[in-house]
N, C-alpha and C. Protein backbone atom coordinates (compact mmCIF):
# COMPACT_ATOMS: atom_id res chain seq x y z
N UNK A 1 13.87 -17.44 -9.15
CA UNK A 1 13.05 -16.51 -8.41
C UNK A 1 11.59 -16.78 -8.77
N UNK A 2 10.49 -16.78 -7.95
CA UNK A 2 9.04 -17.56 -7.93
C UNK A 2 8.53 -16.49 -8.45
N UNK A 3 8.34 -14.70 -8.04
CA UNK A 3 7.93 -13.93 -8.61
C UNK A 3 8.42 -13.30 -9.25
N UNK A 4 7.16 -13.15 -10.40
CA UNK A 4 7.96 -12.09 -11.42
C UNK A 4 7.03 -10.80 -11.64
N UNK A 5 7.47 -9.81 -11.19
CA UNK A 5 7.00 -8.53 -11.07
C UNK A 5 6.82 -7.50 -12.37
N UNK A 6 8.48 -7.62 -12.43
CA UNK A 6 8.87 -6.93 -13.25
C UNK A 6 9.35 -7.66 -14.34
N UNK A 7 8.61 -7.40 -16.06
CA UNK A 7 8.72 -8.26 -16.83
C UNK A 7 8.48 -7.38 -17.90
N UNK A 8 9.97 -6.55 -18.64
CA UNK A 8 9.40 -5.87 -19.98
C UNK A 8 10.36 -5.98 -20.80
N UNK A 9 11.05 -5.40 -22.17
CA UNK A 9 11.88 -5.80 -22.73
C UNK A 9 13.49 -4.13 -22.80
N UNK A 10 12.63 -3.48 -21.85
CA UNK A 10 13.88 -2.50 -21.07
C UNK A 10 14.10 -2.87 -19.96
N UNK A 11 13.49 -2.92 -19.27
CA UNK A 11 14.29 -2.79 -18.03
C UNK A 11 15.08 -3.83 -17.98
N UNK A 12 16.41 -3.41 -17.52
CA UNK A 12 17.82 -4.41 -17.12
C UNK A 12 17.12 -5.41 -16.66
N UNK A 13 17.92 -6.92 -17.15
CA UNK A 13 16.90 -8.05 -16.31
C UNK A 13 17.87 -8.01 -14.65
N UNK A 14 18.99 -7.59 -14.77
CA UNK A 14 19.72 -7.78 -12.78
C UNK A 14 19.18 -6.44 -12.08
N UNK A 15 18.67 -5.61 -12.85
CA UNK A 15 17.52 -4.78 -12.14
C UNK A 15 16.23 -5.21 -11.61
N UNK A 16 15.95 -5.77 -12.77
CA UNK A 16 14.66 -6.57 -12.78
C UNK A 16 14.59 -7.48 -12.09
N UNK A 17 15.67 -8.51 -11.91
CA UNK A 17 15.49 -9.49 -11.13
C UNK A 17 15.76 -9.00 -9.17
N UNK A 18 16.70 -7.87 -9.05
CA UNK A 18 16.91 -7.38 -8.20
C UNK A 18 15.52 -6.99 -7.47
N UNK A 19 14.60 -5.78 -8.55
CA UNK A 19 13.23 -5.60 -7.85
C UNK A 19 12.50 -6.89 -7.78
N UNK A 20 12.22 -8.37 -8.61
CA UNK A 20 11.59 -9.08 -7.92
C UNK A 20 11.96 -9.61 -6.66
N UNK A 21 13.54 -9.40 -6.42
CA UNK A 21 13.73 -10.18 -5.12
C UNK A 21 13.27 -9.34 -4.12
N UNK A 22 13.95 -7.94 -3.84
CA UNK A 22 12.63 -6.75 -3.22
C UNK A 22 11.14 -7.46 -3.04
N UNK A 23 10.76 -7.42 -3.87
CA UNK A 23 9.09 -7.85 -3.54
C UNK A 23 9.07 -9.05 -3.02
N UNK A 24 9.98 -9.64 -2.86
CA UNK A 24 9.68 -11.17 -2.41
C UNK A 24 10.18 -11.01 -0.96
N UNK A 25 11.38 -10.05 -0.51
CA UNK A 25 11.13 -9.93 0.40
C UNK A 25 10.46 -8.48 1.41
N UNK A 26 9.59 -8.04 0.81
CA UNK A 26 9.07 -6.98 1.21
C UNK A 26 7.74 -7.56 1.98
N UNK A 27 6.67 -8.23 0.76
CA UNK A 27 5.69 -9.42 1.01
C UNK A 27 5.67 -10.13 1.97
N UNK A 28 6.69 -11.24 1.25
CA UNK A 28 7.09 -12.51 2.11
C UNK A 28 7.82 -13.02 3.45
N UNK A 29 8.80 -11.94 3.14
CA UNK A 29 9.62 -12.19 4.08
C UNK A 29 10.67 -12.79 4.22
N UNK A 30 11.10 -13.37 2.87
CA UNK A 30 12.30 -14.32 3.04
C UNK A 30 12.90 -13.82 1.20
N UNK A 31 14.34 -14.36 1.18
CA UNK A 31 14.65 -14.09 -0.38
C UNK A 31 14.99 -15.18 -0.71
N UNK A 32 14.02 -16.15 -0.45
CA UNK A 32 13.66 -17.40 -1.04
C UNK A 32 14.95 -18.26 -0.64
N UNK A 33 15.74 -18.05 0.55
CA UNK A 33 16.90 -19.22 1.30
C UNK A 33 16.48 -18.46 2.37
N UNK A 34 16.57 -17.34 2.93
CA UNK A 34 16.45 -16.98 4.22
C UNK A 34 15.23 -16.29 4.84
N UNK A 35 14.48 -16.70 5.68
CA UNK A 35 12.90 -16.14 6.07
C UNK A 35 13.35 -15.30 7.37
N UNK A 36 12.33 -14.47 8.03
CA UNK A 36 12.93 -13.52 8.93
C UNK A 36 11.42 -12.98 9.16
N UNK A 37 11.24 -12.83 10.71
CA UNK A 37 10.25 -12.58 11.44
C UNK A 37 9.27 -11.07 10.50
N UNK A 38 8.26 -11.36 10.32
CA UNK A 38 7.22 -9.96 9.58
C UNK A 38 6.37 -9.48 10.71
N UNK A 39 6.06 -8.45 10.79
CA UNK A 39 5.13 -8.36 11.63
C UNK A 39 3.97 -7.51 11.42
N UNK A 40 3.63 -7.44 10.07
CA UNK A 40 2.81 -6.97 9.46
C UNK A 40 2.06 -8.37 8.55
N UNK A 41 0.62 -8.80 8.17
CA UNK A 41 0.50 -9.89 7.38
C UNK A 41 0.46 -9.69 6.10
N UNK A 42 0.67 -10.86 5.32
CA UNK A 42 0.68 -10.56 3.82
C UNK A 42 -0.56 -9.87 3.61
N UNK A 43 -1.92 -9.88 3.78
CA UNK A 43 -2.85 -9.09 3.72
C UNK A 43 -3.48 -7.83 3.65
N UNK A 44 -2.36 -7.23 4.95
CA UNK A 44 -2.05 -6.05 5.52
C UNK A 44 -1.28 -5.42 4.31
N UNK A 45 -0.33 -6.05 3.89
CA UNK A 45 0.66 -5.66 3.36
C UNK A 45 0.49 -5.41 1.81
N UNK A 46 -0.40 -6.41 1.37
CA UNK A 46 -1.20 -6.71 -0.30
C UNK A 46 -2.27 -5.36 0.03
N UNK A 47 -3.15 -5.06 0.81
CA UNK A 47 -4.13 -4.37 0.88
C UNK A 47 -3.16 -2.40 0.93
N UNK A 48 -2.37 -2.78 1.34
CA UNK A 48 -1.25 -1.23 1.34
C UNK A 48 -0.95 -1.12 0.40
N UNK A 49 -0.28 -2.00 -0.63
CA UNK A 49 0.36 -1.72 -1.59
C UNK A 49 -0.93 -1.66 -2.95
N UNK A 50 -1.92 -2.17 -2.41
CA UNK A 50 -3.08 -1.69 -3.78
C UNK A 50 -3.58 -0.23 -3.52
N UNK A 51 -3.71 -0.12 -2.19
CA UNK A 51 -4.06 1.59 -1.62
C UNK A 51 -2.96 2.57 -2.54
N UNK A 52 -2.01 2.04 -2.33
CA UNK A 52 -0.47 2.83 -3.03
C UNK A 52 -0.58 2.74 -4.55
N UNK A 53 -1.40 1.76 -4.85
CA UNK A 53 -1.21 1.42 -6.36
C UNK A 53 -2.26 2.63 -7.13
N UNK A 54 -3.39 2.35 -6.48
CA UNK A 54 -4.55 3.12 -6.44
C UNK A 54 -4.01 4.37 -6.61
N UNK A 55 -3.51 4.92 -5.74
CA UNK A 55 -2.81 6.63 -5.20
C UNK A 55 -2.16 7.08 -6.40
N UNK A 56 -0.94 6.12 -6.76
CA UNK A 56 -0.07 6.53 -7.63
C UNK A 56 -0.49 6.13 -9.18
N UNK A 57 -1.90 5.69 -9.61
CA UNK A 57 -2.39 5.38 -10.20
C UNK A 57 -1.76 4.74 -11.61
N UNK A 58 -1.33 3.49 -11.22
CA UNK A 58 -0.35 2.38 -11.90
C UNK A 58 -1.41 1.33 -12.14
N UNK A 59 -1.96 1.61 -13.69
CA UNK A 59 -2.90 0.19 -13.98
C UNK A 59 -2.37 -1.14 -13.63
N UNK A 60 -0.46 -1.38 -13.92
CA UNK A 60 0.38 -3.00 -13.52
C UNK A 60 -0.43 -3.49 -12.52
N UNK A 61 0.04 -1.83 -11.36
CA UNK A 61 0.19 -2.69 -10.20
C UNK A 61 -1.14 -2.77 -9.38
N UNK A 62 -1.95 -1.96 -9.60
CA UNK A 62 -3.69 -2.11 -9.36
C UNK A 62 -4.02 -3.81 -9.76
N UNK A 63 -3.34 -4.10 -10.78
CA UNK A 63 -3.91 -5.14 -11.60
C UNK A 63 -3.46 -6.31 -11.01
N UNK A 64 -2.08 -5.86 -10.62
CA UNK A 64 -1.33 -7.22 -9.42
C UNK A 64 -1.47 -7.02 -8.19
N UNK A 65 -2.12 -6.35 -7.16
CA UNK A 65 -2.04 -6.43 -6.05
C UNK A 65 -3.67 -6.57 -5.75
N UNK A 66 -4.56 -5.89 -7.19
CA UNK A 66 -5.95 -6.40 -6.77
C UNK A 66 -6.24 -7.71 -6.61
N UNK A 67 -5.58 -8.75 -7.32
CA UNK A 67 -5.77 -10.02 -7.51
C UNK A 67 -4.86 -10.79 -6.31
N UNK A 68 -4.08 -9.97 -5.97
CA UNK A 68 -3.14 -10.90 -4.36
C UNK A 68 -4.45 -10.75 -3.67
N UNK A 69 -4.41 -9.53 -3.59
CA UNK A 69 -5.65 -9.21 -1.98
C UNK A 69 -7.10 -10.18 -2.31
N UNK A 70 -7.43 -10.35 -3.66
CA UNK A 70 -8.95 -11.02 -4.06
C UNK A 70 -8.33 -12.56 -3.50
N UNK A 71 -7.00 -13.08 -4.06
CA UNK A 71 -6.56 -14.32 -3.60
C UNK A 71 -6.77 -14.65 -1.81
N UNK A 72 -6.30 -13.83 -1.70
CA UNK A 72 -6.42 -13.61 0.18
C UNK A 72 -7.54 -13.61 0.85
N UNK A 73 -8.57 -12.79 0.30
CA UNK A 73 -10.27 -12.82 0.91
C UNK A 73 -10.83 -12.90 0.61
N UNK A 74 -10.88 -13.37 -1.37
CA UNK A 74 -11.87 -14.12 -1.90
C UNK A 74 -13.00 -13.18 -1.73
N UNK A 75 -12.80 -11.70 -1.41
CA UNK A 75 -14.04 -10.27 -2.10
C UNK A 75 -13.87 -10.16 -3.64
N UNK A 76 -15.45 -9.92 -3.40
CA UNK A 76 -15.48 -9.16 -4.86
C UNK A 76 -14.72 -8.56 -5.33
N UNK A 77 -13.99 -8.81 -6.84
CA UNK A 77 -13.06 -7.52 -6.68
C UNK A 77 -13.62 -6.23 -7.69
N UNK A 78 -15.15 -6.24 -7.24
CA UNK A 78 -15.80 -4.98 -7.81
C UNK A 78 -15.78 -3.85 -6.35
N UNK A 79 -16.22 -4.91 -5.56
CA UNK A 79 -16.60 -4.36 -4.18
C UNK A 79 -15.11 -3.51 -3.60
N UNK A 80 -14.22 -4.86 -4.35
CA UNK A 80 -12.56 -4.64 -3.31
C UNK A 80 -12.12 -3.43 -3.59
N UNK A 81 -12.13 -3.10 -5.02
CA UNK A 81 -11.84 -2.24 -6.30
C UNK A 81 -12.45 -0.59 -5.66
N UNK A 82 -13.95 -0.69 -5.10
CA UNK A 82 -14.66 0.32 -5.11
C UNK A 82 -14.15 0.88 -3.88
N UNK A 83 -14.07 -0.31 -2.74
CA UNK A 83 -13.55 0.36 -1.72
C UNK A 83 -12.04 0.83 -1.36
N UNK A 84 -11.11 0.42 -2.10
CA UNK A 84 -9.71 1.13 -2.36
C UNK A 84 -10.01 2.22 -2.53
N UNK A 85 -10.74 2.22 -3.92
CA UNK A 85 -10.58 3.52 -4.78
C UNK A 85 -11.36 4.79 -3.96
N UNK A 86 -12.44 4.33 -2.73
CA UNK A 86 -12.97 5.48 -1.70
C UNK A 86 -11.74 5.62 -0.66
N UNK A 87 -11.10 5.31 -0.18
CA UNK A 87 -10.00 4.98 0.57
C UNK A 87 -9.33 6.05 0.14
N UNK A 88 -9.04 5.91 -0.69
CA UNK A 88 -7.84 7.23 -1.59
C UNK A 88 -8.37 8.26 -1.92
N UNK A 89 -9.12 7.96 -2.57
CA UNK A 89 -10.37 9.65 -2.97
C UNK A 89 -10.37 10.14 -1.55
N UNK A 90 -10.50 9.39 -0.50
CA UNK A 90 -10.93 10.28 0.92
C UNK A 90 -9.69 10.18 1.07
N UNK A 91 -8.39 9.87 1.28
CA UNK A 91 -6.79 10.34 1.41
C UNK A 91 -6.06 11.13 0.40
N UNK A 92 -6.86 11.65 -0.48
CA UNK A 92 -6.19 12.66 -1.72
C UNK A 92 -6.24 13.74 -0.80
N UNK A 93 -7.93 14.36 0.09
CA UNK A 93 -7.79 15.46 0.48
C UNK A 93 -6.31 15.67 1.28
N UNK A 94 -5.62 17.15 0.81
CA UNK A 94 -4.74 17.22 1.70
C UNK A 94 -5.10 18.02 3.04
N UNK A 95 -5.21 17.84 4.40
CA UNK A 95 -6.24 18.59 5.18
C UNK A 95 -5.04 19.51 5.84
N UNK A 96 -3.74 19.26 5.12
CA UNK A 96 -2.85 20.75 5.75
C UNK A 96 -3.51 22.23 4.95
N UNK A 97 -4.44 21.92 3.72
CA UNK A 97 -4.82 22.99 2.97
C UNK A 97 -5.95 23.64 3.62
N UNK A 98 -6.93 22.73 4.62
CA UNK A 98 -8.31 23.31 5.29
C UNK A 98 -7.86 23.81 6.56
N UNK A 99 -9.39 24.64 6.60
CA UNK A 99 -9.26 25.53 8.07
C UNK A 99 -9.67 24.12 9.15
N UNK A 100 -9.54 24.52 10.37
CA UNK A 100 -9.63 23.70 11.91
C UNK A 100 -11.14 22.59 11.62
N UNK A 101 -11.85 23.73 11.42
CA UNK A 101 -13.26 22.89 11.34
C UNK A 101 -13.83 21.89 10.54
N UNK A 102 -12.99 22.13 9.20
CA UNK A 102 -12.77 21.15 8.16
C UNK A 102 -12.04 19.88 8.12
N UNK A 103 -11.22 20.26 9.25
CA UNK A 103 -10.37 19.38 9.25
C UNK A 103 -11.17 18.33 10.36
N UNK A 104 -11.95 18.82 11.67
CA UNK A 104 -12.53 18.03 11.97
C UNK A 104 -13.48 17.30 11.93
N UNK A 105 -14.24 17.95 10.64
CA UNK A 105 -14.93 17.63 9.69
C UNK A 105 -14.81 16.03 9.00
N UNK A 106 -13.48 16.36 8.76
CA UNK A 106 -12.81 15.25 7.86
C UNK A 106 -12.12 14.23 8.94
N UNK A 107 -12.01 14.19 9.82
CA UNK A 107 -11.51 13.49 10.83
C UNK A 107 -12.93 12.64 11.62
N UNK A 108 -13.92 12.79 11.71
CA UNK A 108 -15.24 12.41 11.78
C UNK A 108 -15.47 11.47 10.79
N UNK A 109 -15.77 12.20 9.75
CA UNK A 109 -15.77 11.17 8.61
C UNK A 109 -15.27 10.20 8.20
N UNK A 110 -14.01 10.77 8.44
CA UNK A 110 -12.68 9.23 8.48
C UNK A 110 -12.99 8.35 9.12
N UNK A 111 -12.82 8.54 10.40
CA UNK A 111 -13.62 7.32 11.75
C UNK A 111 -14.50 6.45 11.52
N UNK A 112 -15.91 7.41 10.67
CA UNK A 112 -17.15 6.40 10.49
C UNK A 112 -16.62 5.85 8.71
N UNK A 113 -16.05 6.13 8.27
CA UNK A 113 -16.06 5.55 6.61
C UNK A 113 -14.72 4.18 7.38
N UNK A 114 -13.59 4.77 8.35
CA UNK A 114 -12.85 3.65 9.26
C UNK A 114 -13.26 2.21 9.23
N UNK A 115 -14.65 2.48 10.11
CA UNK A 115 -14.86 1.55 10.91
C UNK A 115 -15.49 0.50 9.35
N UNK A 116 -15.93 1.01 8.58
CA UNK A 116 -16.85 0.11 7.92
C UNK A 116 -16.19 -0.26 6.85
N UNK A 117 -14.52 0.12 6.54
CA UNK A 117 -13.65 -0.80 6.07
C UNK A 117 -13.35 -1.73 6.97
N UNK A 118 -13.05 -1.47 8.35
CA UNK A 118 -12.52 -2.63 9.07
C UNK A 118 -13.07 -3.46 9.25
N UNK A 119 -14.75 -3.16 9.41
CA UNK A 119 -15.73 -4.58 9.47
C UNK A 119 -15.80 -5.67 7.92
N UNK A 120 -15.33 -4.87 6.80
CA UNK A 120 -15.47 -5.42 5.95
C UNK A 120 -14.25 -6.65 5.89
N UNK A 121 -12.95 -6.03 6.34
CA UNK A 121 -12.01 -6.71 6.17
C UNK A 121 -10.74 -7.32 7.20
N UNK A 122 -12.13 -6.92 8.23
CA UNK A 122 -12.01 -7.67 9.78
C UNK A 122 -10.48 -7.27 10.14
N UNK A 123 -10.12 -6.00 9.94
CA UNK A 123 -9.06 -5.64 10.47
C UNK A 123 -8.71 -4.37 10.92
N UNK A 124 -9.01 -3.76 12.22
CA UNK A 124 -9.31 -2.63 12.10
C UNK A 124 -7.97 -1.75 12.05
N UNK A 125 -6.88 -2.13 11.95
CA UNK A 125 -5.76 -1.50 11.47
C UNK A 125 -5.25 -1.11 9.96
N UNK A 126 -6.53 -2.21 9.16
CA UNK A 126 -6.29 -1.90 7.91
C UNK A 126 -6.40 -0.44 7.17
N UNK A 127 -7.63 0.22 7.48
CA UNK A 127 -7.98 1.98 6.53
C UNK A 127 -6.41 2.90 7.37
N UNK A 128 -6.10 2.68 8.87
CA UNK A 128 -5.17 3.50 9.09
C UNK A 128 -3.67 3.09 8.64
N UNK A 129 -3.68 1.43 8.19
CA UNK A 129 -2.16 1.46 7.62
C UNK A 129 -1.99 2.23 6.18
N UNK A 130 -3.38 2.05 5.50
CA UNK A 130 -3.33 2.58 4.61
C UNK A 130 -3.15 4.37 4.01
N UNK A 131 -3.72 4.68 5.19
CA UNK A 131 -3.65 6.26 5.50
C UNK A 131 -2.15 6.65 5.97
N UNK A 132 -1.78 5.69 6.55
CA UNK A 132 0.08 6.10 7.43
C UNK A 132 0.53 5.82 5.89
N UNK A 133 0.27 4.97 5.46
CA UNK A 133 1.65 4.35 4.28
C UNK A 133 1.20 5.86 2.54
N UNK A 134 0.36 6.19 2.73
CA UNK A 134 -0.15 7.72 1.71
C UNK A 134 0.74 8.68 2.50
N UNK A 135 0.43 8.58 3.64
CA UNK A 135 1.08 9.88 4.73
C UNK A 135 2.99 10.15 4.25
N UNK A 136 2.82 8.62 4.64
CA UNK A 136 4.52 8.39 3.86
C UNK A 136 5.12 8.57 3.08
N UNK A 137 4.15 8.26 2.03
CA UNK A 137 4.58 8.27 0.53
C UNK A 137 4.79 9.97 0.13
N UNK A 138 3.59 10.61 0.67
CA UNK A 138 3.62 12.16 0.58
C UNK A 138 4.02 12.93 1.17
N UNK A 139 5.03 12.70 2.87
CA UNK A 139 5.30 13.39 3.59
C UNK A 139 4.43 14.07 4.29
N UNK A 140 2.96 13.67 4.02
CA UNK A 140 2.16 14.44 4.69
C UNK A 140 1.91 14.27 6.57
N UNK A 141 2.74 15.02 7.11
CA UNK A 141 2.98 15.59 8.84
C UNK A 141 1.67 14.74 9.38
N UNK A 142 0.46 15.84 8.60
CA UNK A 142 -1.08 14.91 9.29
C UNK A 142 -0.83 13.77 9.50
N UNK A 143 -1.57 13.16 8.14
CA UNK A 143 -1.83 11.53 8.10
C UNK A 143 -0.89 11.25 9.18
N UNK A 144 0.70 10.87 8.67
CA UNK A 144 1.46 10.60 9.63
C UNK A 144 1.10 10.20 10.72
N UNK A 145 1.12 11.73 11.42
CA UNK A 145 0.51 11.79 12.98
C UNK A 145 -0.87 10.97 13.14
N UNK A 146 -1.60 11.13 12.49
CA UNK A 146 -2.81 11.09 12.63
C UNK A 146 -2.84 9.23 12.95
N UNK A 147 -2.84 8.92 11.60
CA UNK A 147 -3.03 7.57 11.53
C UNK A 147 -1.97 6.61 12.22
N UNK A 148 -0.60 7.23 12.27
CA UNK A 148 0.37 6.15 13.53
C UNK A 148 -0.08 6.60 14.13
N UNK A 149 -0.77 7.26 15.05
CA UNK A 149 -1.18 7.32 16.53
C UNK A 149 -2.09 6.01 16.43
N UNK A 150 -2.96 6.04 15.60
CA UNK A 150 -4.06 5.05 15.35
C UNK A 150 -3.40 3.69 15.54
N UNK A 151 -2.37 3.85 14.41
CA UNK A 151 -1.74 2.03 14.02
C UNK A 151 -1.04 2.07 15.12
N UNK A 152 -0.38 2.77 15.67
CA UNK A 152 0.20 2.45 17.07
C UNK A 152 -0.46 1.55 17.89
N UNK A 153 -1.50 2.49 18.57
CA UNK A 153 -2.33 2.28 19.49
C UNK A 153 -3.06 0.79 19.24
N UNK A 154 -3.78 0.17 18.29
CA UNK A 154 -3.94 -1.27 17.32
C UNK A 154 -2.94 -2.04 17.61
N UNK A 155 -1.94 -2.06 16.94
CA UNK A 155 -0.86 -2.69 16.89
C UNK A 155 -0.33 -3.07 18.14
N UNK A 156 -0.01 -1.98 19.48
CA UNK A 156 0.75 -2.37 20.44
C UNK A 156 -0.58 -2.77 21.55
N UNK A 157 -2.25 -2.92 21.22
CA UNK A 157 -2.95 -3.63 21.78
C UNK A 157 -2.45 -5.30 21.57
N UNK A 158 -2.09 -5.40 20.35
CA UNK A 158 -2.17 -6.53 19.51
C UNK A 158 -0.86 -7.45 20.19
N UNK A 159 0.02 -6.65 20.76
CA UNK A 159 1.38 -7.17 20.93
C UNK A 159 2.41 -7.41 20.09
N UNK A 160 1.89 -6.54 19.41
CA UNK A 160 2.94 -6.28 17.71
C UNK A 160 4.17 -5.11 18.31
N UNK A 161 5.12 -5.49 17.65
CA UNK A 161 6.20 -4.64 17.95
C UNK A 161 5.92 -3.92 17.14
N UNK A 162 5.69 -2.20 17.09
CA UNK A 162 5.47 -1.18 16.74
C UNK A 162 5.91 -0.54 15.64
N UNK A 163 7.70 -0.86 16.60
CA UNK A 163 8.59 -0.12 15.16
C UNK A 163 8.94 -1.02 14.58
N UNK A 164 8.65 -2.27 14.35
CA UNK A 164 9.21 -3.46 13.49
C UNK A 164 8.15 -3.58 12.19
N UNK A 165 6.64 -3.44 12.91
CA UNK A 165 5.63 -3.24 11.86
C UNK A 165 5.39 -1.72 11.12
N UNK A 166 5.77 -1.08 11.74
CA UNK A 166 5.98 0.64 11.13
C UNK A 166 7.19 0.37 9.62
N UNK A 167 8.42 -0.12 10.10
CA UNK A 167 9.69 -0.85 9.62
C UNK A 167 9.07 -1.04 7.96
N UNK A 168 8.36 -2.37 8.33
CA UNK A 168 7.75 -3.25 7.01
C UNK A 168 6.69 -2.04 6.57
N UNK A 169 6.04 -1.41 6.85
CA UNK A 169 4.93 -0.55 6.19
C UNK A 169 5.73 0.32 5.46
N UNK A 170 6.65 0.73 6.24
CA UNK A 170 7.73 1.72 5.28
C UNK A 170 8.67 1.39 4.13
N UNK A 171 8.94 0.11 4.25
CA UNK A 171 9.25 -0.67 3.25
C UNK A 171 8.17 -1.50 2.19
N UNK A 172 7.23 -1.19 2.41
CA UNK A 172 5.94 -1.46 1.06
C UNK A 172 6.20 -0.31 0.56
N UNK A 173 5.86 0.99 1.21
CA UNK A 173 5.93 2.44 0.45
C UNK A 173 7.09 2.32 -0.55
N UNK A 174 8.33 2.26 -0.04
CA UNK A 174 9.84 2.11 -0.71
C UNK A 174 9.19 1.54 -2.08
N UNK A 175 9.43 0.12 -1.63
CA UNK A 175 8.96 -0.61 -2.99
C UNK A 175 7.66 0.05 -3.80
N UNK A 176 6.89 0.44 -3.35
CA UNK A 176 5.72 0.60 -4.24
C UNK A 176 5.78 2.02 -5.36
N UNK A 177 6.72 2.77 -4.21
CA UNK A 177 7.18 4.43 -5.36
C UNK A 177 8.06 3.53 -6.45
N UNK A 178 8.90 2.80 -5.77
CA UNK A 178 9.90 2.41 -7.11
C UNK A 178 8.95 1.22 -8.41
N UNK A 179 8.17 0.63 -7.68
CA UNK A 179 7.39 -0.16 -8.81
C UNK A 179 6.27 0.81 -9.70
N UNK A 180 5.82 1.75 -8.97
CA UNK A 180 4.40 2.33 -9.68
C UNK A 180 5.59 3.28 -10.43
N UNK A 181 6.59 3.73 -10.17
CA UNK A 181 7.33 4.49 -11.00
C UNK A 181 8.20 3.69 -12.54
N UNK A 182 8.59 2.28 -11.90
CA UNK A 182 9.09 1.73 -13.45
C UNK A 182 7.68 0.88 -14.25
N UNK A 183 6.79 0.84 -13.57
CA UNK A 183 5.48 0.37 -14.22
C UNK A 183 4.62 1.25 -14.96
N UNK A 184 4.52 2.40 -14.88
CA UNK A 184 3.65 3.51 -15.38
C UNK A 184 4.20 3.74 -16.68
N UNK A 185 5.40 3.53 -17.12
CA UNK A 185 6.49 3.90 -18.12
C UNK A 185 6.61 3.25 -19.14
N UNK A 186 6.17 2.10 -19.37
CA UNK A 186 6.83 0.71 -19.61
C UNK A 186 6.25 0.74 -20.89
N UNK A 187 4.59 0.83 -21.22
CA UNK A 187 4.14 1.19 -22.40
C UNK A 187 4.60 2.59 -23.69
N UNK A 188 5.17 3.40 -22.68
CA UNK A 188 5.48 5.12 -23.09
C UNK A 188 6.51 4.68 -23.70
N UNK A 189 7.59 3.87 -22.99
CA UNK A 189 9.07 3.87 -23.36
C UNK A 189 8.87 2.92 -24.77
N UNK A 190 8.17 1.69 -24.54
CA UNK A 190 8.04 1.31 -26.00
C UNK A 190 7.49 1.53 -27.07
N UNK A 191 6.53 2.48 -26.59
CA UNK A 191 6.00 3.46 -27.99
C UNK A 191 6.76 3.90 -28.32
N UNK A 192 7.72 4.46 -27.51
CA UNK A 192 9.11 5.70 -28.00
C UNK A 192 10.29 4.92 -28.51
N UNK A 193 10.25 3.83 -28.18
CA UNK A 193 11.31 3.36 -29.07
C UNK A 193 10.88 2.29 -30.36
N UNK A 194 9.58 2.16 -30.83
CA UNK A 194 9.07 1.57 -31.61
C UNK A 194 9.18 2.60 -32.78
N UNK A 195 8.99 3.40 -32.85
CA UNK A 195 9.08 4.70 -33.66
C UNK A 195 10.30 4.66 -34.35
């Protein structure tokens, strides 16, 4: 297996090796004999799962998905770093908690802080996959709505099959709760059993 994700001295290695094959085909697309149509790009997909990393605030996986995405567009990864981390700070608000006006408040803002991720990273589906795949992760109804209307609307300009790329976005989330969850641990558990 080419990647190795998951690498500590608990976790089961046919677990372990199980979640690297996950990531290899979550990413990639293939489990290294069989490849199979993506319709989301590795980019798309590296840039979601650092948004997620960011969110669920997992130094591992900040640390491995900042350096896929820096591999990929060759940004700063002060710049890359700063603009995740506004990305999420502006997707923490939960706007089921504000009144109407706030909310369109925050829906304004989104749009123009939108657009000037997408010019950065020439993709203007990128700030709303990232907003659907938080929406996901949290069940939050809004985002959800909010931002698949968005990635919809992108996507099926694009001639992207909709629910095939919805599919793969939902399957970064999958993987990314289960990685930022056995990654956050990994130092705790061996303090606790060093003792």
């Amino acid at each position: 297996m080419s990647v190795k994700v998951f690498q500590d001295k608990i976790f089961p290695r046919h677990v372990s090796d199980l979640m690297n094959l996950m990531h290899m085909v979550v990413f990639t697309g293939t489990d290294g004999e069989e490849s199979w149509d993506t319709y989301l790009n590795i980019k798309q997909k590296e840039y979601v799962a650092l948004g997620l990393a960011q969110y669920y605030q997992c130094e591992h996986c900040i640390s491995h998905h900042l350096a896929a995405v820096h591999r990929a567009e060759k940004i700063d990864k002060k710049a890359l770093s700063k603009n995740i981390i506004a990305i999420v700070l502006f997707l923490r608000i939960d706007t089921r908690s504000v009144g109407p006006s706030e909310r369109e408040q925050w829906i304004e803002a989104w749009q123009r802080f939108s657009v000037k991720i997408s010019l950065e990273s020439h993709d203007q589906a990128l700030p709303y996959l990232i907003g659907l795949a938080i929406g996901i992760a949290r069940d939050d109804e809004f985002l959800i709505e909010f931002c698949g209307e968005k990635v919809k609307s992108i996507l099926s300009s694009q001639g992207i099959d909709v629910r095939a790329a919805i599919g793969e976005l939902e399957s970064v989330v999958i993987f990314m709760k289960a990685a930022a969850s056995k990654n956050r641990v990994v130092d705790k558990l061996e303090k606790m059993l060093a003792d």
